[in-house]
Protein backbone atom coordinates (compact mmCIF):
# COMPACT_ATOMS: atom_id res chain seq x y z
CA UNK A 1 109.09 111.11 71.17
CA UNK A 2 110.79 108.46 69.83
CA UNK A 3 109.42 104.56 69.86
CA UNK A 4 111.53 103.48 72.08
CA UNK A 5 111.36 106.55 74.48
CA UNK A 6 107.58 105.57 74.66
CA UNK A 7 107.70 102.40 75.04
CA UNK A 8 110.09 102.96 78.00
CA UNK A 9 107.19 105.15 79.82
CA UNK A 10 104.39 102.88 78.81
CA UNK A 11 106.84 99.97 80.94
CA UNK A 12 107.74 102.22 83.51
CA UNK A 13 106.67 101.01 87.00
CA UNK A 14 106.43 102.95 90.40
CA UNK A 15 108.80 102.60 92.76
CA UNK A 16 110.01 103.21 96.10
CA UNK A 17 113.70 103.12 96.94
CA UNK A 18 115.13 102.90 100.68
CA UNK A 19 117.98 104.54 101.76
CA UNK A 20 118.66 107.78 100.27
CA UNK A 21 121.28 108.46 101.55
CA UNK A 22 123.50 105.64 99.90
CA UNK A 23 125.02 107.25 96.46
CA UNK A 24 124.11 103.79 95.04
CA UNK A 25 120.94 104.95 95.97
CA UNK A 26 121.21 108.05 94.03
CA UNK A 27 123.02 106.34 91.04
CA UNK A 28 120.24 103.37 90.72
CA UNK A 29 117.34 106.27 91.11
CA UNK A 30 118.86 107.81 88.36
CA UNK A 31 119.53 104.33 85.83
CA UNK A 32 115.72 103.89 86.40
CA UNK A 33 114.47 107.30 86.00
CA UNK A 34 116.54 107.62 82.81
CA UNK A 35 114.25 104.21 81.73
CA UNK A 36 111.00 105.68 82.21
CA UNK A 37 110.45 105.06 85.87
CA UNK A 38 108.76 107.16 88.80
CA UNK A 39 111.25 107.02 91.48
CA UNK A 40 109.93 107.76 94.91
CA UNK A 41 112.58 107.90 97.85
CA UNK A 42 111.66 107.10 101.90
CA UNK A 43 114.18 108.03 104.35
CA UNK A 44 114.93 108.36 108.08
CA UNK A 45 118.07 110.70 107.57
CA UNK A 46 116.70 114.77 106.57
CA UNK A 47 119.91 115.36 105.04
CA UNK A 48 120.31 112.62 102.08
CA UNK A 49 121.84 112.77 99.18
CA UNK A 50 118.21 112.42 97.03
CA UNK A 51 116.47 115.15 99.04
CA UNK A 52 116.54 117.27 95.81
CA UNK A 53 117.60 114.90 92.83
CA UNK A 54 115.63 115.11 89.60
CA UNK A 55 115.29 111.39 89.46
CA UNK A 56 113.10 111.63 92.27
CA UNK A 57 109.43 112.15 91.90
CA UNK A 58 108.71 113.06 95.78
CA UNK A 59 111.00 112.35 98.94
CA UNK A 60 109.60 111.11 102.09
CA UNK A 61 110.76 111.59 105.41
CA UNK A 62 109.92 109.11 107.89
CA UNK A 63 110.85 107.64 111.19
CA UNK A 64 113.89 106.17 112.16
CA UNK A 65 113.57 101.97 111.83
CA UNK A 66 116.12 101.15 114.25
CA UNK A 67 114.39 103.44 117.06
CA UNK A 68 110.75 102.49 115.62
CA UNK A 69 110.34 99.69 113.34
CA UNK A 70 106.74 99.66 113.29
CA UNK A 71 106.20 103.12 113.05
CA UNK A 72 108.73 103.16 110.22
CA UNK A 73 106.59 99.61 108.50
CA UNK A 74 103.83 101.68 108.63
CA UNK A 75 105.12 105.15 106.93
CA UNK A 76 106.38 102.59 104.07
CA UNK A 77 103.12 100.90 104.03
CA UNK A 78 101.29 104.21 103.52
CA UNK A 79 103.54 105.75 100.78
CA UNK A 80 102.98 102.63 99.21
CA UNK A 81 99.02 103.40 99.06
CA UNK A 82 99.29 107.10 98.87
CA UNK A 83 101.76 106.52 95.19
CA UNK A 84 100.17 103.14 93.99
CA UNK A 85 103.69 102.09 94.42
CA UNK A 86 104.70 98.81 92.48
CA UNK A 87 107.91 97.61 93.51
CA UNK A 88 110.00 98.51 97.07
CA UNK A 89 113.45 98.37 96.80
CA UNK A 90 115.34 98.25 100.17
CA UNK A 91 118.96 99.86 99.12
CA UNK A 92 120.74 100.07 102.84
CA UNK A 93 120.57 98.16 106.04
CA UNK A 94 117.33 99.54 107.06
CA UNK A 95 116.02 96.24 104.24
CA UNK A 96 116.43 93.74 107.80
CA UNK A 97 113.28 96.14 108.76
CA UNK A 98 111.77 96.20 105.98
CA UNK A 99 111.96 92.38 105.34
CA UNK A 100 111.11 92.38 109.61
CA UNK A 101 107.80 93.85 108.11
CA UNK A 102 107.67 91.73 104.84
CA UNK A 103 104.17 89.80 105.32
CA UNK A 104 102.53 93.30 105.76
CA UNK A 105 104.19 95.16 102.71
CA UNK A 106 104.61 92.48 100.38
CA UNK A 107 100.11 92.74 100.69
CA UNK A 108 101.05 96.19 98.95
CA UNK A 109 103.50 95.75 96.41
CA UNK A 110 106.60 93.76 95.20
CA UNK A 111 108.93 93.54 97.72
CA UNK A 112 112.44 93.04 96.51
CA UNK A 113 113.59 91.37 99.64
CA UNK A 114 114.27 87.96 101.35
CA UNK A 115 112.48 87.26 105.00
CA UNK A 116 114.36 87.91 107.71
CA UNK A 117 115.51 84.96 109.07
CA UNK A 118 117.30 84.25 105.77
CA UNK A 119 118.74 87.83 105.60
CA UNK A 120 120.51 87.57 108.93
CA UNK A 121 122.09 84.34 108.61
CA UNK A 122 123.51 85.94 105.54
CA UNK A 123 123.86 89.34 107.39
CA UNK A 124 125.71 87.26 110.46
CA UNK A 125 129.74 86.66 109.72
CA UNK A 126 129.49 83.40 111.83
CA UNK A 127 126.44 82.10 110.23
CA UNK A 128 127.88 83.08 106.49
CA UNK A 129 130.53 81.20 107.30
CA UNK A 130 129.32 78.17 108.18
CA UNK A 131 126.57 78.35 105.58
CA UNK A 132 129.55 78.37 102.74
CA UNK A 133 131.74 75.59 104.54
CA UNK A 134 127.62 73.64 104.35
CA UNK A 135 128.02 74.35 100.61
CA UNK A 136 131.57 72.92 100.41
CA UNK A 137 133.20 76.42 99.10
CA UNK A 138 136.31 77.42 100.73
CA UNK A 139 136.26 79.50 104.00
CA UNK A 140 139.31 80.90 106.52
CA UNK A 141 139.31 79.28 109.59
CA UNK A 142 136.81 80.70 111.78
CA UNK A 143 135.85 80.56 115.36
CA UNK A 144 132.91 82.16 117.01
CA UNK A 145 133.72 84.16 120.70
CA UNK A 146 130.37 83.95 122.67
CA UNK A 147 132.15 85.41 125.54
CA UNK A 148 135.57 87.24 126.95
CA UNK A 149 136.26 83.93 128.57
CA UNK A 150 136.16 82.25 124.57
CA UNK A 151 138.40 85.45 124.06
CA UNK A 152 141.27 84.43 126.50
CA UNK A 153 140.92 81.05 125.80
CA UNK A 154 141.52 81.17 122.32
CA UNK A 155 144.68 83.33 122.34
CA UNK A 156 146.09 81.31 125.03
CA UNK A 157 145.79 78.24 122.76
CA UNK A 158 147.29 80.07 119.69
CA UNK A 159 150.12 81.52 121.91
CA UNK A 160 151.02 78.09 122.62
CA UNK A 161 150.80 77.07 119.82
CA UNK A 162 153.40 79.57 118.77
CA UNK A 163 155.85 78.70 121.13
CA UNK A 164 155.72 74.98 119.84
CA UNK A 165 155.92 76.35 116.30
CA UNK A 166 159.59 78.07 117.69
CA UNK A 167 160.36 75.31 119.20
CA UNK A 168 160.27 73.05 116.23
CA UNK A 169 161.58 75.49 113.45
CA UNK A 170 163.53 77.69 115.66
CA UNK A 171 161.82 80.83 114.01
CA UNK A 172 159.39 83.29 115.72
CA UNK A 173 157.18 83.20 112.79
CA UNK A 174 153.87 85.10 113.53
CA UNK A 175 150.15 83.69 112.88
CA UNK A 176 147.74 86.50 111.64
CA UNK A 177 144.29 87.11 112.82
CA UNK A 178 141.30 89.08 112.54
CA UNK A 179 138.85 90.06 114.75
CA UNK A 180 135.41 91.11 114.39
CA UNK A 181 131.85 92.01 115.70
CA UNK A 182 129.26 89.10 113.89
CA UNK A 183 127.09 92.01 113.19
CA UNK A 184 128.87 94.91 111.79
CA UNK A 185 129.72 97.01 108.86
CA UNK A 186 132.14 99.49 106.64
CA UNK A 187 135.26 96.65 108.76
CA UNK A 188 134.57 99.68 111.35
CA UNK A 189 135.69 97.47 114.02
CA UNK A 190 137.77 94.81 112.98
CA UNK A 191 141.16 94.61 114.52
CA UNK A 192 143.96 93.04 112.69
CA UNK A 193 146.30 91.09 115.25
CA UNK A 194 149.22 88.92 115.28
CA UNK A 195 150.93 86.24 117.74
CA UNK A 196 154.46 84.90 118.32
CA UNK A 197 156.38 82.91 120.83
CA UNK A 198 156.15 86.13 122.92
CA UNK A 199 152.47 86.63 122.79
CA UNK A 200 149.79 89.15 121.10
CA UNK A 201 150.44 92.03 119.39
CA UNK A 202 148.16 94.74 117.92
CA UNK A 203 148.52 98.67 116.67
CA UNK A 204 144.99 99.21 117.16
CA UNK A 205 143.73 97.60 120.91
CA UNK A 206 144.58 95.10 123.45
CA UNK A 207 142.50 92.36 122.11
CA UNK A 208 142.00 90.91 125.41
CA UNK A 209 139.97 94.36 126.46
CA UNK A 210 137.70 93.13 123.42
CA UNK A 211 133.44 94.25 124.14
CA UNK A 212 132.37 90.40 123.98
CA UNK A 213 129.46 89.34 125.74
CA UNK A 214 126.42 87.33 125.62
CA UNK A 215 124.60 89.94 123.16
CA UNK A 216 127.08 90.99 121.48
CA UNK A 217 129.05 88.14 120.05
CA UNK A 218 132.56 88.43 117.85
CA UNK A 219 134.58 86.15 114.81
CA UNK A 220 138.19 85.38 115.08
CA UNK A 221 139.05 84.68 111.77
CA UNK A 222 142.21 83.49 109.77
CA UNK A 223 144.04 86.29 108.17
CA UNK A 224 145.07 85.49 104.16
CA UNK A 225 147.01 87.19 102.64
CA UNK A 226 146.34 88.11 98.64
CA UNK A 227 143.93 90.90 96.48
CA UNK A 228 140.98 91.72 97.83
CA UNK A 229 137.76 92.43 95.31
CA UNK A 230 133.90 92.82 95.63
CA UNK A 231 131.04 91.44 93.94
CA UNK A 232 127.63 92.69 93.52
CA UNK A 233 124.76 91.20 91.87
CA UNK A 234 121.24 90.15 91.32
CA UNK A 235 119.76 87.71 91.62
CA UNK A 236 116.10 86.22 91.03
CA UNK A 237 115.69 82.39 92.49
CA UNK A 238 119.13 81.58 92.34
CA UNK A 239 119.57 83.22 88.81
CA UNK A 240 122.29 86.00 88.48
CA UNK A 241 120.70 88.16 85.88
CA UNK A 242 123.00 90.92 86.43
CA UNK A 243 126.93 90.55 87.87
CA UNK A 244 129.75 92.94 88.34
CA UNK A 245 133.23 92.33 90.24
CA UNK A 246 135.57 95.52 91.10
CA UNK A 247 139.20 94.95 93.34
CA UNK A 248 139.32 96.83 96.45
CA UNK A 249 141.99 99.56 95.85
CA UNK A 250 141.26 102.68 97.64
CA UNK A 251 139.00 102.57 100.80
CA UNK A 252 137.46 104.79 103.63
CA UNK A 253 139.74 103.12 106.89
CA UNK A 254 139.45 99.52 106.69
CA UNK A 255 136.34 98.96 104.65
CA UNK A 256 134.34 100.80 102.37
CA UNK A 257 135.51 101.24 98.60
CA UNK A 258 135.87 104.39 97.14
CA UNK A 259 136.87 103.24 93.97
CA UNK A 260 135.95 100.92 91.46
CA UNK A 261 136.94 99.66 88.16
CA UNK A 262 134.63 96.84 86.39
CA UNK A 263 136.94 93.55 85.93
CA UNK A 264 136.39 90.24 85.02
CA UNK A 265 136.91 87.45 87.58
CA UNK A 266 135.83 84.21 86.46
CA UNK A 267 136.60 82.00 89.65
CA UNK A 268 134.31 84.55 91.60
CA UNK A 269 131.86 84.57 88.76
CA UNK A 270 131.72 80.43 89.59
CA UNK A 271 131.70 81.24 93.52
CA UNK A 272 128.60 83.79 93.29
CA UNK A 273 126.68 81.72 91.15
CA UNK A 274 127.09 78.76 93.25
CA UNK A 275 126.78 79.89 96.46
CA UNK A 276 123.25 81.65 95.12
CA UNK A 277 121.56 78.79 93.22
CA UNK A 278 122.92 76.92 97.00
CA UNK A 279 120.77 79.25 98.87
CA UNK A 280 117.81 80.07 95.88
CA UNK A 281 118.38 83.95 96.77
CA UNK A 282 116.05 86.74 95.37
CA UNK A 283 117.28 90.39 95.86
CA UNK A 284 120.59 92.34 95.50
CA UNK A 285 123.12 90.90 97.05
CA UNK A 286 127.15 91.45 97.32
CA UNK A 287 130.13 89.49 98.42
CA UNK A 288 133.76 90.88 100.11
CA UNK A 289 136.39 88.38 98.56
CA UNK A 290 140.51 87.50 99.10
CA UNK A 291 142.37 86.27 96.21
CA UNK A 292 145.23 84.03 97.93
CA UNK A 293 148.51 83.53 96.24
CA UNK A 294 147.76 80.04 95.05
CA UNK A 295 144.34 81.71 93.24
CA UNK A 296 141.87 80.16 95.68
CA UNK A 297 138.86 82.39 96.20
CA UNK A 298 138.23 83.10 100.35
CA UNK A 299 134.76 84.99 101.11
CA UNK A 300 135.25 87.22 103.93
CA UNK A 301 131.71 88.51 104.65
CA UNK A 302 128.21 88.86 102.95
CA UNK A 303 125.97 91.99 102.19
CA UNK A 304 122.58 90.78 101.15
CA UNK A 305 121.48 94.08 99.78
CA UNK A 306 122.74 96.81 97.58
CA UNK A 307 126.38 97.83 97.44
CA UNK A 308 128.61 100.36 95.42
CA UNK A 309 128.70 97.82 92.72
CA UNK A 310 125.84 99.52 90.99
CA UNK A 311 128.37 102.44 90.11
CA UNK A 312 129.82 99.88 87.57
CA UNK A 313 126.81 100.53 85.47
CA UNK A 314 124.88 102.85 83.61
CA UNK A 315 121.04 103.78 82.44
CA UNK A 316 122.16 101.75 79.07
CA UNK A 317 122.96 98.78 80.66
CA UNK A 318 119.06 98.42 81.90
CA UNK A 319 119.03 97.02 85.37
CA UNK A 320 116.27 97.83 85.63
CA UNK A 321 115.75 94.70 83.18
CA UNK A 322 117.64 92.22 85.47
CA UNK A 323 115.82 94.17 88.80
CA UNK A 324 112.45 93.41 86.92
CA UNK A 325 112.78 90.59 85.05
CA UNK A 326 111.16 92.65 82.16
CA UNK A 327 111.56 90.81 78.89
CA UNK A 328 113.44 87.95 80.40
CA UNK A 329 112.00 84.32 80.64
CA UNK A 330 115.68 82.91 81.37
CA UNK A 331 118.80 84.44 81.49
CA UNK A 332 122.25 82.37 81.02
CA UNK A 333 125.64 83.64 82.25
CA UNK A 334 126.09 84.79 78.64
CA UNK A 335 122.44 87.28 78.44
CA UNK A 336 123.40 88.01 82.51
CA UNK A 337 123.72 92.24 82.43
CA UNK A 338 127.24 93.58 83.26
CA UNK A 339 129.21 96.77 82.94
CA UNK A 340 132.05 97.28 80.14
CA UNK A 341 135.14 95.95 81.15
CA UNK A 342 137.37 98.89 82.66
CA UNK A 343 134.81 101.49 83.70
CA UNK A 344 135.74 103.46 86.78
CA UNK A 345 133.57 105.27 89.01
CA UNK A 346 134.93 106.98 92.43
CA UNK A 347 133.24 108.33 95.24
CA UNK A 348 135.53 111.56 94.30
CA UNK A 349 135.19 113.42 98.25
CA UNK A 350 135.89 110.09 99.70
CA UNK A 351 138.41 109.51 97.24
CA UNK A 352 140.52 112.86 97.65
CA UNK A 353 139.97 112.68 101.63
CA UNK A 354 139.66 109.20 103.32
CA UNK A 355 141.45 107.67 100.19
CA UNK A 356 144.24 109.58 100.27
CA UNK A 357 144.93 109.54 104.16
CA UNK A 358 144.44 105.92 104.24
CA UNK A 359 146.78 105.51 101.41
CA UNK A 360 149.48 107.38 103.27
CA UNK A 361 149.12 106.87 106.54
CA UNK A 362 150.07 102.71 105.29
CA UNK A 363 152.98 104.23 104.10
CA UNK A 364 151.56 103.50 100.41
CA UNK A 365 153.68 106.07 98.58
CA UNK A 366 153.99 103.52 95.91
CA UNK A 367 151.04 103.39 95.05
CA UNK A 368 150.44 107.35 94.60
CA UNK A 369 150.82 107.29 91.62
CA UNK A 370 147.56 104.93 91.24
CA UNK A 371 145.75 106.80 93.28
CA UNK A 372 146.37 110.00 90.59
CA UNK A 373 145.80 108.15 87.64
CA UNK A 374 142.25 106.55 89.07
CA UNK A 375 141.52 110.45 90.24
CA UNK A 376 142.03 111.94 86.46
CA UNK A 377 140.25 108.76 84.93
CA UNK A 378 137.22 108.16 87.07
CA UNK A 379 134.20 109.39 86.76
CA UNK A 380 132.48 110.76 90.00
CA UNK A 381 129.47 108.57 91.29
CA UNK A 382 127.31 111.76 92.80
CA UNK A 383 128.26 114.93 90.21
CA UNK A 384 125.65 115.31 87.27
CA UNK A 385 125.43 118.36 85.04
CA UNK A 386 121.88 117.57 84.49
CA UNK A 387 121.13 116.73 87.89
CA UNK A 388 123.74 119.09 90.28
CA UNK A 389 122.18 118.84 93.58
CA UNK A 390 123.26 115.67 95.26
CA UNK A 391 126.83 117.02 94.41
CA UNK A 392 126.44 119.87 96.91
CA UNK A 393 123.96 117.99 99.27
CA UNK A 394 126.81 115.37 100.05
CA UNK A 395 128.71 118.43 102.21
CA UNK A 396 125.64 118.82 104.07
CA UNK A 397 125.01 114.96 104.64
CA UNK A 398 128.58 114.38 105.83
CA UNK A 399 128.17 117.91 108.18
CA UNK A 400 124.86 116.02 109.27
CA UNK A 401 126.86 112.65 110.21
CA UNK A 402 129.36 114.98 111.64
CA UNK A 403 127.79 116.21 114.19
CA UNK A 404 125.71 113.44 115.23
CA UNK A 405 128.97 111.73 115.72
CA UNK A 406 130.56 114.42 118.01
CA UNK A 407 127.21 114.57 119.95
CA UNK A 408 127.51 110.82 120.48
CA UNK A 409 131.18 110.64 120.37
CA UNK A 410 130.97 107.96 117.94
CA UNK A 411 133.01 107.91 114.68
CA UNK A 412 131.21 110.16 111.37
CA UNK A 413 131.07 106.72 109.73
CA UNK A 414 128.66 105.36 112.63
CA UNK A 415 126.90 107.86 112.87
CA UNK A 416 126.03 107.90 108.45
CA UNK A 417 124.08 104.14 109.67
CA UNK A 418 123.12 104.38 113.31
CA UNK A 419 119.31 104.78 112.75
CA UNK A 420 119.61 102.08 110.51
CA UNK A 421 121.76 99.19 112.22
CA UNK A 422 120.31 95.66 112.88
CA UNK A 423 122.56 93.19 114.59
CA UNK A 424 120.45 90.26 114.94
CA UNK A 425 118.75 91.16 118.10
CA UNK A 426 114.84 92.65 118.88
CA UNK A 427 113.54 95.17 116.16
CA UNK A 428 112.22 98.83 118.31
């Protein structure tokens, strides 16, 4: 064994990772495993994708945290004593239960999370927004709907406000907007309308039929127009120590990326780090961006956990260095850890399915030819010849998610999160 093999297993800590069934999951059990770390994995769903991954020591199943957050506090708190686990790292959205149980885990072990009343105004889109504004960063225009009345109100105003716009320019120029659940993910939900002198239009639903209520509150937000990316990073105190940006080319629906390529965005760089040190954030943490024409930088939403950004890097890069702080006293934006320019990673199923039928159903045929050149070149997130498993559990995750969905008649990609959903209100 060579020095630095040992040295790697004398350093390695015990850890439990959330969320299994997440292929950043899978990907960051692997970086760490490769690094000389036990890898334990807790999850709600039977089917995930690290149910039989070498880069897992043991897999635990436990109870759903959406449906029984103290029960599920409680399995966590007991792996914890049963593996002398050092460090929990929340990967998904179960972390809002997880940090809804912080005082009693954190007793245990490092906890790599915020509390929770930090988390969700993060985790809110109306709350992120005005938190960013507070900071003096740029944000679309933004209005909360508390209510269907707020609803009606608000597109009568901007369909007035269209026919003056005619009026005075004699065009029937239309004003995009976006609306959106404050608590939701994967842009499952959002609904991209638009209104002229002759009132609302939308492909997807009438927007005045829109679910708002008193517990279940929605954004209308400004649509902008320009290249979309994502950021992931973390972050200890306000300090990045490790940073990755990747555009948004090919997604599942709306949403979630199933490709990425490593890039480097400077005026996002600035935006992350500001908005960070702002808010003196410990944990993983990721931003969705838009790029308008004149170069400003608009956030769109924050996820204040892991994302797909961890595909970006490898068991070389050593996150689990900037996850650890282990051998840094202070990192600058220079020692920060990020992935070589230009790697690609795809979420190859995704990519070859949802990808693809997203692509054409926009009519995208010009872009085709992207989407073959990013399918030759990238390099598939799940598939490892040393570690072949996950590659064939995926089929039976998504079969899982499948049918939950038609039981429920709910869509396969709200079903993959169900048990694991917080939007702000009571924990089960």
């Amino acid at each position: 064994m060579t020095t630095s093999r040992l040295q790697r297993r004398m350093d390695g800590k015990r850890i439990l990772l959330t969320g299994g069934r997440a292929p950043a999951a899978l990907d960051l059990a692997r970086q760490l495993a490769a690094n000389g770390h036990q890898i334990f994995m807790a999850e709600s769903c039977p089917e995930h994708l690290c149910r039989q991954s070498r880069a897992i020591q043991r897999c635990y199943f436990v109870p759903e945290p959406a449906l029984n957050t103290k029960a599920y506090v409680e399995a966590l708190r007991q792996i914890i004593e049963e593996e002398q686990i050092e460090w929990l790292l929340p990967m998904c959205e179960e972390l809002f239960y997880v940090a809804g149980g912080l005082s009693e885990l954190s007793s245990h072990c490092r906890v790599f999370a915020e509390p929770l009343d930090r988390l969700r105004r993060l985790h809110s889109k109306w709350e992120f927004n005005q938190r960013v504004e507070q900071v003096g960063l740029s944000v679309p225009k933004t209005m909360l709907l508390q209510s269907r009345q707020d609803c009606l109100a608000f597109m009568e105003s901007e369909a007035e406000q269209a026919k003056l716009r005619q009026q005075e320019t004699g065009k029937t120029d239309a004003a995009k907007w976006v609306f959106k659940p404050v608590f939701s993910r994967f842009s499952s939900k959002v609904i991209i309308a638009e209104v002229t002198a002759d009132g609302w239009r939308s492909h997807s639903r009438i927007i005045s039929d829109l679910p708002v209520s008193d517990d279940a509150h929605w954004v209308v937000q400004q649509y902008i127009d320009g290249a979309a990316y994502c950021s992931y990073s973390i972050v200890h105190q306000g300090t990045i120590t490790a940073h990755t940006v990747y555009p948004v080319r090919f997604t599942a629906g709306l949403g979630a990326c199933v490709s990425f390529e490593s890039v480097r965005h400077p005026e996002i760089d600035r935006w992350v780090e500001r908005f960070v040190q702002e808010e003196s954030f410990t944990g993983q943490i990721a931003f969705d961006f838009i790029e308008a024409g004149d170069g400003t930088v608009y956030p769109l939403e924050c996820n204040p956990r892991a994302t797909s950004g961890i595909h970006l890097f490898r068991a070389e890069d050593r996150l689990d260095q900037a996850l650890f702080m282990m051998g840094i006293q202070q990192q600058s934006e220079q020692e920060r850890i990020m992935p070589q320019l230009g790697r690609r990673a795809m979420i190859t199923v995704a990519l070859a399915s949802y990808g693809l039928a997203t692509l054409l159903s926009a009519g995208g045929w010009r872009r085709f030819p992207d989407w073959i050149r990013f399918f030759m070149r990238g390099s598939d997130v799940v598939f490892r010849l040393r570690d072949p498993q996950p590659f064939w559990q995926q089929f039976r995750l998504v079969y899982w998610n499948w049918r939950k969905g038609m039981k429920q008649r709910i869509p396969i990609i709200e079903a993959s999160t169900q048990d694991i959903e917080w939007n702000g209100g009571e924990m089960g």
